[in-house]
Protein backbone atom coordinates (compact mmCIF):
# COMPACT_ATOMS: atom_id res chain seq x y z
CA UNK A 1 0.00 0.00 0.00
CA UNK A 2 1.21 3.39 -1.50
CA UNK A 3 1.65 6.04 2.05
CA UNK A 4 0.03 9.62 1.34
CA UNK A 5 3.20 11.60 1.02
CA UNK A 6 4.45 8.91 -2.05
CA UNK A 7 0.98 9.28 -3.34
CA UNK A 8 1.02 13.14 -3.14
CA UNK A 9 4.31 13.33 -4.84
CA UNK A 10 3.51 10.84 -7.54
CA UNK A 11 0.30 13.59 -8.45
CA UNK A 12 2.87 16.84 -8.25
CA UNK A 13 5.07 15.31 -11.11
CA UNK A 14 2.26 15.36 -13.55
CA UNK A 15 2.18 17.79 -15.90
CA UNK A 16 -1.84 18.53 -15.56
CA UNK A 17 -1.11 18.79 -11.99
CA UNK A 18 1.77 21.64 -12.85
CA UNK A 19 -0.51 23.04 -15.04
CA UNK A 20 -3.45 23.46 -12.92
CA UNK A 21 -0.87 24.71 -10.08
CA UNK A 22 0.19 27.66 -12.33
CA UNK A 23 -3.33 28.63 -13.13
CA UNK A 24 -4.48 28.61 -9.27
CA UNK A 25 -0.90 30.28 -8.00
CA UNK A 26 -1.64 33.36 -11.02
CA UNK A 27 -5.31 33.32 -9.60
CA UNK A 28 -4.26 33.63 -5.93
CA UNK A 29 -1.57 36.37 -6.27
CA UNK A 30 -3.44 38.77 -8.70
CA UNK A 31 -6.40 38.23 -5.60
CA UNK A 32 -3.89 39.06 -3.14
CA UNK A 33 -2.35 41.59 -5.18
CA UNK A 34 -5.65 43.73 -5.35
CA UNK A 35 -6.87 42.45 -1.40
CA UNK A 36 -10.14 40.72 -2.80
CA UNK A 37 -11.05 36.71 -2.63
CA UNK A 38 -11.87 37.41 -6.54
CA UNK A 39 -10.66 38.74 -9.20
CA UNK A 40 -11.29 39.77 -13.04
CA UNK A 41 -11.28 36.45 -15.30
CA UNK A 42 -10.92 38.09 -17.91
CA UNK A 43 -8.77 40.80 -17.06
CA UNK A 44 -6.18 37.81 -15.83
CA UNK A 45 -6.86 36.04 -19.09
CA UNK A 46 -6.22 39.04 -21.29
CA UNK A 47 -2.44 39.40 -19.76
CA UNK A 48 -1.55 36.03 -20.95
CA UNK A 49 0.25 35.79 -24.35
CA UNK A 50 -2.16 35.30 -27.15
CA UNK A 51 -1.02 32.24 -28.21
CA UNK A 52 -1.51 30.39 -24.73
CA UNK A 53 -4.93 31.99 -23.81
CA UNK A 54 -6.63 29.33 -25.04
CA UNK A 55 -5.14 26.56 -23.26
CA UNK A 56 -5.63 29.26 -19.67
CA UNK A 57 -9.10 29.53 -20.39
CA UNK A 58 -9.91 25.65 -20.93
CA UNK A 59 -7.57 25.15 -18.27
CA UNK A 60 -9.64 27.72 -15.62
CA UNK A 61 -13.20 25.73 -17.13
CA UNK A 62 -11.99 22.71 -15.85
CA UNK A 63 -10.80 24.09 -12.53
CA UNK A 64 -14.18 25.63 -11.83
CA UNK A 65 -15.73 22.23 -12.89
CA UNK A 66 -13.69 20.02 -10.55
CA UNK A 67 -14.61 23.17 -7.39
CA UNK A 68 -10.97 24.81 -7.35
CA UNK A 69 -11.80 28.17 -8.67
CA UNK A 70 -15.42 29.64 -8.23
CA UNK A 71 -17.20 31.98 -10.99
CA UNK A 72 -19.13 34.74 -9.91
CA UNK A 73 -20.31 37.19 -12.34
CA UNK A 74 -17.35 37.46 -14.82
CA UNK A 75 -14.75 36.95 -11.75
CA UNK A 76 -12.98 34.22 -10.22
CA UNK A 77 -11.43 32.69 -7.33
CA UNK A 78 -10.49 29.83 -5.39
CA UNK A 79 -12.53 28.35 -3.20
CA UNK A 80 -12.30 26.34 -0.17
CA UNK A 81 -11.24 22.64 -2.37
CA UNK A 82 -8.61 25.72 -4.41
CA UNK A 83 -6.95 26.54 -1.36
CA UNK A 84 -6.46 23.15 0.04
CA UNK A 85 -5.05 22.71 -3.73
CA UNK A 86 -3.06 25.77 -3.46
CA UNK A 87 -1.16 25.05 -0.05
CA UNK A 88 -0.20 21.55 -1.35
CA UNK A 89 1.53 23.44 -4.50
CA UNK A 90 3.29 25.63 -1.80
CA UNK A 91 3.79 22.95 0.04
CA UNK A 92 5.40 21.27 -3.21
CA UNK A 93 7.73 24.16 -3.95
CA UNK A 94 8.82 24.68 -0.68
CA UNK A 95 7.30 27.63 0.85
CA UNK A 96 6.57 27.55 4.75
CA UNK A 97 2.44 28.11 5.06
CA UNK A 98 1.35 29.46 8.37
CA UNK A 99 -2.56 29.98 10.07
CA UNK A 100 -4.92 29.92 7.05
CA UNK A 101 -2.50 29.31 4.55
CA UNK A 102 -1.79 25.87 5.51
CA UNK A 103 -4.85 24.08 4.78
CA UNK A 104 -5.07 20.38 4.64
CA UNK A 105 -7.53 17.75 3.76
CA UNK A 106 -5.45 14.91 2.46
CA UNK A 107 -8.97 12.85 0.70
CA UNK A 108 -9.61 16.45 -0.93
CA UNK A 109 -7.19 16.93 -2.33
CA UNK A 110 -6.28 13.38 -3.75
CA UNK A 111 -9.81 13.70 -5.23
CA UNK A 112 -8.59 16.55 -6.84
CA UNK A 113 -5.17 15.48 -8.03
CA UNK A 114 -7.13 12.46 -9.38
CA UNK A 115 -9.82 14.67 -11.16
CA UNK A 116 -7.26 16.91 -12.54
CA UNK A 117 -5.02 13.73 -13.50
CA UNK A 118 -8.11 12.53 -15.76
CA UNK A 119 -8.70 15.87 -17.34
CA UNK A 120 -7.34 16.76 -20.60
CA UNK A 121 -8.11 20.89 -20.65
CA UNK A 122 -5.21 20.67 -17.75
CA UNK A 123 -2.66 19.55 -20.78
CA UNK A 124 -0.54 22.74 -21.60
CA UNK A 125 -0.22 23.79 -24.96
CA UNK A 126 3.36 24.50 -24.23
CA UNK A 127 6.66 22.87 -23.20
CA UNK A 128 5.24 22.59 -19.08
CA UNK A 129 8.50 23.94 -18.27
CA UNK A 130 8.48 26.61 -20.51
CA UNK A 131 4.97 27.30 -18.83
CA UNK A 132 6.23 27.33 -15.34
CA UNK A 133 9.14 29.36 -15.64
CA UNK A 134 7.69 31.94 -18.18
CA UNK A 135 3.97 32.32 -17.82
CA UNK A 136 3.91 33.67 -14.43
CA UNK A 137 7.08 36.25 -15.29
CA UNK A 138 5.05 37.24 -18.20
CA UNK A 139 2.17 38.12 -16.78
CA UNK A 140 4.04 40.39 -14.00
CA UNK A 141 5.97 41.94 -17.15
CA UNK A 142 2.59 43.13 -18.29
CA UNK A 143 1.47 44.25 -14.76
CA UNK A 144 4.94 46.31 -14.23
CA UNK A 145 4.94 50.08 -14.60
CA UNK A 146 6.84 51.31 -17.70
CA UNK A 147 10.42 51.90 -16.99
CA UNK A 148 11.74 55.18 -16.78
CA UNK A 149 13.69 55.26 -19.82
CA UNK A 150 10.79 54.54 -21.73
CA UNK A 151 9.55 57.99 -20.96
CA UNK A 152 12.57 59.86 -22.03
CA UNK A 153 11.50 60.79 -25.79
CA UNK A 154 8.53 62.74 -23.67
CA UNK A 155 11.18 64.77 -21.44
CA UNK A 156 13.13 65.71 -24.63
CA UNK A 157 10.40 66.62 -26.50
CA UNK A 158 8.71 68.76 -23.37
CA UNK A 159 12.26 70.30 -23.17
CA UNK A 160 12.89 71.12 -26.92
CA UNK A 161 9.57 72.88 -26.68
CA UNK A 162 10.07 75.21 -23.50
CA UNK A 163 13.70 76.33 -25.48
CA UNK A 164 11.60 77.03 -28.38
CA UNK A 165 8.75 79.08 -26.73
CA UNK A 166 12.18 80.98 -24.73
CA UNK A 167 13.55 81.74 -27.84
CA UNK A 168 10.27 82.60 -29.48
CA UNK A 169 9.55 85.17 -27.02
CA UNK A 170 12.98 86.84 -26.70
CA UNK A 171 12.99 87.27 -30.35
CA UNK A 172 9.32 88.79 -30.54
CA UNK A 173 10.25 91.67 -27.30
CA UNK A 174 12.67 93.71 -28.81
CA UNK A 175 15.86 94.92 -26.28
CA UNK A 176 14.61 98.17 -24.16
């Protein structure tokens, strides 16, 4: 007989399982980011790179089918099966949960793995490393601020003018 932490491991390696763990980790920071339980589905879904939205969005179906992520209105979030799923996958990668992070229901969330094991929406389009590695970094690259040199061509140009509008009006006052 197979002991839970084998069994739990033997889920993690899957690459539906990594897949699904992506889509619930983007879900729970861009909640935490903005202090809500939800947040905008489709806002999230429009951040992803064209080419991989449709894989997210058949990927965030079948997490609201098997309970991990909740719809309400046109926003989502995890509910109380998605953050049992969610501590596991910190769990996995090594981060220390405390309090209400560290929730844990071991037949939950082997039900889950299993039900996420079985579906084929959780099968990235992509390389699954590739997916884990980039995805996330992506979608912070589209939630950063521009960078300041980005707005230099504005400072110039603001500058140039003022110089011209100086020189304008000392050539249109004639010297006393």
């Amino acid at each position: 007989m197979m002991n839970t932490a084998a069994k739990s491991s033997e889920h993690a390696l899957t690459e539906r399982a990594t897949f699904a763990a992506v889509l619930v980790t983007l879900v729970r920071q861009r909640c935490a980011e903005t202090g809500s339980n939800r947040t905008s589905r489709t806002g999230l879904q429009l951040r992803v790179p064209v080419q991989e939205r449709p894989s997210v969005r058949r990927g965030f179906d079948a997490l609201i089918e098997h309970g991990i992520l909740a719809m309400s209105g046109e926003h989502i979030g995890l509910t109380a099966q998605g953050k049992i799923f969610s501590a596991y996958c910190r769990r996995m990668r090594g981060e220390r949960l405390h309090g209400a992070d560290d929730v844990r229901d071991d037949d939950t969330l082997h039900r889950l793995l299993d039900a996420i094991g079985a579906d084929p929406r959780l099968d990235p389009d992509h390389d699954i490393d590739d997916i884990v590695s980039t995805l996330p970094g992506r979608l912070e690259e589209y939630r950063l601020p521009p960078h300041p040199s980005s707005r230099m061509p504005l400072v110039w140009i603001v500058l140039a003018l003022l110089v011209a509008l100086v020189g304008v009006l000392l050539l249109a006052w004639p010297p006393h």
